[in-house]
Protein backbone atom coordinates (compact mmCIF):
# COMPACT_ATOMS: atom_id res chain seq x y z
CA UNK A 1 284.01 168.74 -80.06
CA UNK A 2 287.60 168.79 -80.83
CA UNK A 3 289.97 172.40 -79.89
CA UNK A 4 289.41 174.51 -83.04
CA UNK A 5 291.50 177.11 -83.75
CA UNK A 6 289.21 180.61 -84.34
CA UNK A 7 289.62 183.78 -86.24
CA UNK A 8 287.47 186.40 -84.61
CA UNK A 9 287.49 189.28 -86.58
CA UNK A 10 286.08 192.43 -84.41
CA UNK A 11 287.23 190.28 -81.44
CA UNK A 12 288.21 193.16 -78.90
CA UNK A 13 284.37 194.77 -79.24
CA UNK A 14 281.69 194.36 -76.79
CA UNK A 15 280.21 191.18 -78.35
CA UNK A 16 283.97 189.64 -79.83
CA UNK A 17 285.44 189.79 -76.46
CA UNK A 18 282.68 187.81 -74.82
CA UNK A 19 283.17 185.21 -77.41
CA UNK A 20 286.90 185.09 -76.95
CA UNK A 21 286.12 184.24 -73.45
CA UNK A 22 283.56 181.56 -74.23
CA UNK A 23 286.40 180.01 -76.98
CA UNK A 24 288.92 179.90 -74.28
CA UNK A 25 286.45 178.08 -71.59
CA UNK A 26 285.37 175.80 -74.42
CA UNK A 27 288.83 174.93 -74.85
CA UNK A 28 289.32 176.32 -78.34
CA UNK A 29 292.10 178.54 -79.55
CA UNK A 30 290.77 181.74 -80.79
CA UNK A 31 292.92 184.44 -82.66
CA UNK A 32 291.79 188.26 -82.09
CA UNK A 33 292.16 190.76 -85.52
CA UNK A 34 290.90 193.98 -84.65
CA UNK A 35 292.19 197.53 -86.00
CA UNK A 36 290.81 198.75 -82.36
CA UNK A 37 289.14 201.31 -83.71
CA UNK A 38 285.93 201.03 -81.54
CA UNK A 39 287.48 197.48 -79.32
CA UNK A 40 289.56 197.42 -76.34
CA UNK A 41 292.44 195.36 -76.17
CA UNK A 42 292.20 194.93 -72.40
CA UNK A 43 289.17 192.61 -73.29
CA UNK A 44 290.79 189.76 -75.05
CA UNK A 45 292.26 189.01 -71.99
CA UNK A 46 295.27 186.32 -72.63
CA UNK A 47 294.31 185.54 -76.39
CA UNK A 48 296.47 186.29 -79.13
CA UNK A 49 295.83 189.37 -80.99
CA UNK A 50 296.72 190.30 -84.39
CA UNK A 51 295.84 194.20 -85.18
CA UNK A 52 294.56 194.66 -88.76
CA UNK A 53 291.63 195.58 -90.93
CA UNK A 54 289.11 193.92 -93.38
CA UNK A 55 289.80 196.78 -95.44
CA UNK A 56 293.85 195.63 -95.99
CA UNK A 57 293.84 192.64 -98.01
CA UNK A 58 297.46 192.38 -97.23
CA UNK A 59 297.07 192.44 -92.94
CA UNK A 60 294.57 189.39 -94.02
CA UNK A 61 296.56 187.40 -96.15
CA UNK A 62 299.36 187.50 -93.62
CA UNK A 63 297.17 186.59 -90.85
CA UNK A 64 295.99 183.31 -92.90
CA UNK A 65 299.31 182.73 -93.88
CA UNK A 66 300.43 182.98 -90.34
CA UNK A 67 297.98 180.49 -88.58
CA UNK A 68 295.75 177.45 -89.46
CA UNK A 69 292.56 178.18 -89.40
CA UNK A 70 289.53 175.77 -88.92
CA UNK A 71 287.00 178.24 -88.69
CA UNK A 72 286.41 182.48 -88.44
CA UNK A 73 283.64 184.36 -86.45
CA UNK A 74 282.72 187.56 -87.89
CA UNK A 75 281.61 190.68 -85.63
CA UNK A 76 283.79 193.50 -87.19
CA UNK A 77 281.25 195.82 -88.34
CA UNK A 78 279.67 199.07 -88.20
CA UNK A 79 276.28 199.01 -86.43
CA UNK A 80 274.47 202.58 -85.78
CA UNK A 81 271.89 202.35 -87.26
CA UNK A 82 271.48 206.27 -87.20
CA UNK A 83 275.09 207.04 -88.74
CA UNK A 84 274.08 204.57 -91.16
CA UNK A 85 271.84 206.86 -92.29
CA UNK A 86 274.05 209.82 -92.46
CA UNK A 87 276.90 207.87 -93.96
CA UNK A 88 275.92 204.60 -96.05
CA UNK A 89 279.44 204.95 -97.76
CA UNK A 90 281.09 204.19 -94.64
CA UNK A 91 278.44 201.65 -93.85
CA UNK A 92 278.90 199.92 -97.54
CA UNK A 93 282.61 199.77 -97.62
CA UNK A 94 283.20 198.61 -94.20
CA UNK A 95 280.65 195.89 -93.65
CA UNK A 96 280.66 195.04 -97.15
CA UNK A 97 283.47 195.39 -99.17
CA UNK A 98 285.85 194.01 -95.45
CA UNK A 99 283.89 191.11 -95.97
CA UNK A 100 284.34 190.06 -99.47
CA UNK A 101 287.96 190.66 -98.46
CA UNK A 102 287.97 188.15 -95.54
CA UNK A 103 286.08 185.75 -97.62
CA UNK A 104 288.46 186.05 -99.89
CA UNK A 105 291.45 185.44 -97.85
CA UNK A 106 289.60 182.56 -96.89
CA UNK A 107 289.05 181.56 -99.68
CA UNK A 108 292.54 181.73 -100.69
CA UNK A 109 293.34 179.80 -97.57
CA UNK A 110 291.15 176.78 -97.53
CA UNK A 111 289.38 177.93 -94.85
CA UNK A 112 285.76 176.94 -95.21
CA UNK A 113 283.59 177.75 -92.18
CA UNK A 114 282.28 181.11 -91.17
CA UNK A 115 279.93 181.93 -88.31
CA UNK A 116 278.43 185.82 -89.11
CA UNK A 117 277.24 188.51 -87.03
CA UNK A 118 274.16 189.50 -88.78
CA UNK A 119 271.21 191.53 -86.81
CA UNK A 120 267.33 191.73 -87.17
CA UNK A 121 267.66 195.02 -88.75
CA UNK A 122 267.90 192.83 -92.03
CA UNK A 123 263.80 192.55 -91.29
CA UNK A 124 263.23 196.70 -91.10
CA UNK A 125 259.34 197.02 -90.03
CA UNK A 126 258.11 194.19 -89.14
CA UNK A 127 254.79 192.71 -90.34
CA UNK A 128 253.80 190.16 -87.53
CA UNK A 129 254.35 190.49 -83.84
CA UNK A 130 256.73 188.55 -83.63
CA UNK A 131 259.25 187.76 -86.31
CA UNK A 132 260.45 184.41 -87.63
CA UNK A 133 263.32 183.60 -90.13
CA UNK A 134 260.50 183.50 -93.44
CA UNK A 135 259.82 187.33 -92.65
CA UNK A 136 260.25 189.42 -95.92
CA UNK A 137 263.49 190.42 -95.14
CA UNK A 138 263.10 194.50 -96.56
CA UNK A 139 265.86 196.56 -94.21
CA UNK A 140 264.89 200.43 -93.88
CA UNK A 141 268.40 201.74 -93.31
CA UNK A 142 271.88 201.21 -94.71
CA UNK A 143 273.24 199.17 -91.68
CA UNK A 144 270.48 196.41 -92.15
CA UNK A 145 271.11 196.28 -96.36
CA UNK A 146 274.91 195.99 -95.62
CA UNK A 147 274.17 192.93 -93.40
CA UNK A 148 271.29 191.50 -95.92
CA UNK A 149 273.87 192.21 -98.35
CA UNK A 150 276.52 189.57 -97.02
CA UNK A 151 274.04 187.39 -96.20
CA UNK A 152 273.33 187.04 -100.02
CA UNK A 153 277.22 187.16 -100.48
CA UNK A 154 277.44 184.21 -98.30
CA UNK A 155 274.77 181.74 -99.55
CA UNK A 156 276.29 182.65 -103.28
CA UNK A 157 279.82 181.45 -101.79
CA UNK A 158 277.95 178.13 -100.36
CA UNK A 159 276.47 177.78 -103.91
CA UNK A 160 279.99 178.34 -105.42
CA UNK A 161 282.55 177.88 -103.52
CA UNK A 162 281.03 175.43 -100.96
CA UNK A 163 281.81 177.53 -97.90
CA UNK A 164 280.09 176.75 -94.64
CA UNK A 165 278.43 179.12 -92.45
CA UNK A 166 276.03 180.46 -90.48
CA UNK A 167 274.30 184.01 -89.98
CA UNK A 168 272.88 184.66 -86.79
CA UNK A 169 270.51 187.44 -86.85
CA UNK A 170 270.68 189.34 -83.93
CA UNK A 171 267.79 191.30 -82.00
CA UNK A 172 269.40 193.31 -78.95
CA UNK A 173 272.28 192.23 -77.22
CA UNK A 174 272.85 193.25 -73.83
CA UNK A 175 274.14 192.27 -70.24
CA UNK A 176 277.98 191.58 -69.18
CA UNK A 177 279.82 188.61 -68.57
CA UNK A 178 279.10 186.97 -64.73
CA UNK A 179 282.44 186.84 -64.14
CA UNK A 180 282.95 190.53 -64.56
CA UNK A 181 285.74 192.27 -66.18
CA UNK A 182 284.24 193.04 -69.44
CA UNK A 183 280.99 194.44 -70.47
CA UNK A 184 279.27 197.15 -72.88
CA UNK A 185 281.39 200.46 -73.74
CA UNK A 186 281.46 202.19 -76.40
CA UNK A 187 282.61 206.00 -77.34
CA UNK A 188 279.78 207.47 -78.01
CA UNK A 189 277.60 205.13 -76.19
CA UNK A 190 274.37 204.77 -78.25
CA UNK A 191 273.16 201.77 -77.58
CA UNK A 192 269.55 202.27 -74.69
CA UNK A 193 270.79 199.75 -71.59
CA UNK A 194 274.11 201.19 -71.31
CA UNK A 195 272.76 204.77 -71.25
CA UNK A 196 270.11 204.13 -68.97
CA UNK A 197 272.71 202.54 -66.15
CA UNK A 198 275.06 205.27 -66.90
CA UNK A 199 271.84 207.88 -66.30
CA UNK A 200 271.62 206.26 -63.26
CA UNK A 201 275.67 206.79 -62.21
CA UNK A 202 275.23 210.28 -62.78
CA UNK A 203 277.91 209.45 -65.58
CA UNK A 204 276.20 211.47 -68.48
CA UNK A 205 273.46 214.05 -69.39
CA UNK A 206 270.70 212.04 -68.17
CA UNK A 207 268.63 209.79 -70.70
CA UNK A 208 267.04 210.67 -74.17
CA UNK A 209 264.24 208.52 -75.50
CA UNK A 210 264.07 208.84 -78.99
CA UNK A 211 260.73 209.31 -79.67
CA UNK A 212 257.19 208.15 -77.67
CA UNK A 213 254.97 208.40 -80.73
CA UNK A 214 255.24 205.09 -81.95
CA UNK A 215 252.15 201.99 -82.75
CA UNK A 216 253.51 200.52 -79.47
CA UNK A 217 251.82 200.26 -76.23
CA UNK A 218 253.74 203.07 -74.83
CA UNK A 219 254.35 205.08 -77.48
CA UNK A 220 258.09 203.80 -77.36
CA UNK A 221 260.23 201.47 -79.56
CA UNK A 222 260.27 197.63 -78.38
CA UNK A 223 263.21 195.47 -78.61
CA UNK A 224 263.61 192.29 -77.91
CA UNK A 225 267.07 191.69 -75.14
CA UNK A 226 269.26 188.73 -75.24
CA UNK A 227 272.05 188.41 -73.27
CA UNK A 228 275.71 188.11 -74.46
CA UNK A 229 276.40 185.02 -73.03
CA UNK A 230 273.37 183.66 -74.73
CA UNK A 231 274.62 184.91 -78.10
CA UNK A 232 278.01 183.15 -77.20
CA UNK A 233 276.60 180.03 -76.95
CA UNK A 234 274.57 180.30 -79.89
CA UNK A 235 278.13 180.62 -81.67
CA UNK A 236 279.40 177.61 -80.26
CA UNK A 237 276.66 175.80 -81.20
CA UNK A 238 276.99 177.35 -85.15
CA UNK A 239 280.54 175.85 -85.30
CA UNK A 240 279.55 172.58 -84.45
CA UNK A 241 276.43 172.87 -86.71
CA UNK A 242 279.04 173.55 -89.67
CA UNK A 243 280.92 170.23 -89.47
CA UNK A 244 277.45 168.22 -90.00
CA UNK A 245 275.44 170.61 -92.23
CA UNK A 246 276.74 172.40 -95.47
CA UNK A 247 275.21 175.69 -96.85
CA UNK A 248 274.74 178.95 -95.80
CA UNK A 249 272.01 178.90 -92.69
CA UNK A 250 270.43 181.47 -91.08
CA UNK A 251 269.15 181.77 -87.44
CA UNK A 252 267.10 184.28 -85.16
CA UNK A 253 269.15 184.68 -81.71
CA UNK A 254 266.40 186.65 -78.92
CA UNK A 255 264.49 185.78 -76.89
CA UNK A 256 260.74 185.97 -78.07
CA UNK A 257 259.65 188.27 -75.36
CA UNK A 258 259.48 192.47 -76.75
CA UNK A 259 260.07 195.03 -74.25
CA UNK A 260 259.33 198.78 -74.74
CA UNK A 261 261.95 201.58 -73.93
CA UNK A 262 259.74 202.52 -70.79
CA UNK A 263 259.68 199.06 -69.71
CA UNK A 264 263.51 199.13 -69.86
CA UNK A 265 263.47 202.12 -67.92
CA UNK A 266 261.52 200.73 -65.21
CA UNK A 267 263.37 197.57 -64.60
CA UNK A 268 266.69 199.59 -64.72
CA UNK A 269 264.98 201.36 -61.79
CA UNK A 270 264.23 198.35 -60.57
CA UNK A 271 267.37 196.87 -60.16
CA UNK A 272 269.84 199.93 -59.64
CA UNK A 273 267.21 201.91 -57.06
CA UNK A 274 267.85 204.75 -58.33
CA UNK A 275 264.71 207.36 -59.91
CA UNK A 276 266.11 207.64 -63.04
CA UNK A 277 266.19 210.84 -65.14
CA UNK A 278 264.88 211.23 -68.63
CA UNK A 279 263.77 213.28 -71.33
CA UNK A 280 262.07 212.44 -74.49
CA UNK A 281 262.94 213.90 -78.17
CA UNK A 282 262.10 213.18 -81.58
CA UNK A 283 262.61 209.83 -83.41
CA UNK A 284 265.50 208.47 -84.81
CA UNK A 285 266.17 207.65 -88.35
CA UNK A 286 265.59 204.32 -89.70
CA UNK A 287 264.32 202.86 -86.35
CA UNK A 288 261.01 200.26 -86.74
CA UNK A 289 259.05 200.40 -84.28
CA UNK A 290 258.97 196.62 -83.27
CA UNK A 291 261.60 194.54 -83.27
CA UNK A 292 261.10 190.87 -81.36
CA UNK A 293 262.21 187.24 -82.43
CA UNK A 294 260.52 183.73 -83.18
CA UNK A 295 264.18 182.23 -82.22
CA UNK A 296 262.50 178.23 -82.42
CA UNK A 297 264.47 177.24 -85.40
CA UNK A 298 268.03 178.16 -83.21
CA UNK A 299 266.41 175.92 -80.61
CA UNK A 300 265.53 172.83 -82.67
CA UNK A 301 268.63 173.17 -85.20
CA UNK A 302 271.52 174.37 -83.05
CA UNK A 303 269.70 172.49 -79.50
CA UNK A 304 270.33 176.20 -77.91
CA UNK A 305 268.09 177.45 -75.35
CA UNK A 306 268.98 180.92 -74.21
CA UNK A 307 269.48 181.11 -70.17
CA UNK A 308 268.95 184.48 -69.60
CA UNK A 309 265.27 185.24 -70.06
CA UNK A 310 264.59 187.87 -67.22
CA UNK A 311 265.11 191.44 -67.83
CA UNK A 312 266.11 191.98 -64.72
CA UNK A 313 268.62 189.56 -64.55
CA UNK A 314 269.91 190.81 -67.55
CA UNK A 315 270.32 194.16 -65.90
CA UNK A 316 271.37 193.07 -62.69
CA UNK A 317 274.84 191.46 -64.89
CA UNK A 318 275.32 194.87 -66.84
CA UNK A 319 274.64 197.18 -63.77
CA UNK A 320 277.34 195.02 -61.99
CA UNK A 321 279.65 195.66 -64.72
CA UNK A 322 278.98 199.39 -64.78
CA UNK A 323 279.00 199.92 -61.28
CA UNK A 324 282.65 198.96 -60.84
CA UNK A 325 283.94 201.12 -64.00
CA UNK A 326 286.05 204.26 -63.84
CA UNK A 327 285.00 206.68 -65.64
């Protein structure tokens, strides 16, 4: 595939910066616009970075008008799932209304190809074991209707405007690069592997498992983990799906194996050696209780196949990661 030059909106967050790294060993030429607010600029490594937000039209226009872009990769977003609860304004404006911007300055632009960082919450409870692209997609909180929501945006855009793209529905992403130097941080950290390793460091208040009263075999919600490199190369697959295939497409990304909060608790113990504290309170809002992925039509159309199928393994790369931080 020839050296594409990328847009990747959100490109200094935990996911964006992996895929920065993956553009630059893959010989593309990605472009970093961030506003920072959640990223870290020290993650982009030697890429160039542009800071601006979906939400000014203007900091997008000039961006477009700045480079030529052959393609964008979307991850700028917010994603807890709990705020969105609190606060679907903030959920609505920024994952919805920054999009129609971008598209629009892409529009504008010429720029037809758009890989998106969509999530399983687009599903909310599932009704199968294990969930394939064909599930009724009927999101139970505000994060997963903003995604569903430029899903719909984008195959309306195919239909009218012939853009390209791809939404890749993510279950949970986890692990650190094997090279080290980035990994998963976030301020507040919310998101179960990080807290569990940092339990272990001593580095906060010990874990909370949000509720053990669930129709799971523990009592406790089950996710389905896929590791961030796997995700990146599920991206770089996407932008060479676009220049053969037109439409708007949409693809699982896990791993097809669930695994309960307890079970991630034990593995972490696993790996790290350390007993690690915990205590249990109530549920979260808007959380299903299941969450794992029929990922076969990734495989066949995009010829991925994720690397990274053992838990442990994918804790071993995030522990790694953690264990060198300062906090």
């Amino acid at each position: 595939m020839q050296p594409q030059k990328v847009l990747v909106c959100g490109g200094a967050g935990y996911i964006g910066s992996h895929m920065v790294r993956a553009l630059m060993r893959a010989g593309h030429l990605p472009v970093v616009f961030d506003n920072l607010s959640t990223g870290h600029l020290e993650s982009i490594g030697q890429a160039e970075f542009v800071r601006g937000d979906l939400l000014d039209m203007q900091a997008l226009r000039r961006v477009f008008g700045e480079y030529c872009f052959d393609a964008v990769m979307h991850f700028s977003a917010k994603s807890l799932v709990g705020e969105s609860v609190v606060h679907p304004a903030l959920y609505y404006t920024n994952n919805v209304t920054g999009t129609c911007n971008l598209l629009e300055a892409m529009r504008e632009s010429g720029v037809g190809r758009l890989v998106f960082s969509s999530t399983a919450a687009v599903y909310g409870d599932p009704q199968a074991p294990v969930i394939a692209e064909d599930h009724p997609c009927l999101p139970v909180n505000p994060y997963g209707r903003s995604k569903l929501m430029v899903e719909t945006m984008l195959a309306d855009h195919a239909a009218a405007y012939g853009l390209r793209s791809v939404s890749l529905r993510y279950f949970n992403a986890a692990g650190a690069d094997e090279d080290g130097g980035i990994g998963e941080a976030h301020s507040p950290e919310t998101h179960l592997l990080p807290n569990v390793l940092l339990a272990a460091l001593g580095r906060n208040d010990g874990l909370k498992i949000f509720g053990d009263d669930y129709t799971t075999p523990d009592g406790t919600c089950v996710r389905d983990y896929i590791h961030v490199t796997d995700l990146c190369s599920a991206h770089l697959a996407a932008l060479e799906y676009m220049t053969l295939h037109a439409g708007a497409a949409v693809f699982n990304l896990g791993n097809g194996n669930g695994f309960s909060v307890r079970e991630i608790l034990d593995a972490a113990c696993r790996v790290t050696g350390v007993d690690i504290p915990f205590t249990v309170e109530g549920r979260r809002a808007g959380d299903p209780p299941m969450l794992v992925a029929d990922a076969a039509r990734a495989r066949t159309a995009l010829g991925w196949t994720p690397v990274y199928t053992d838990i442990d393994r994918i804790i071993e790369t995030a522990w790694r990661w953690h264990s060198d931080q300062r906090y």
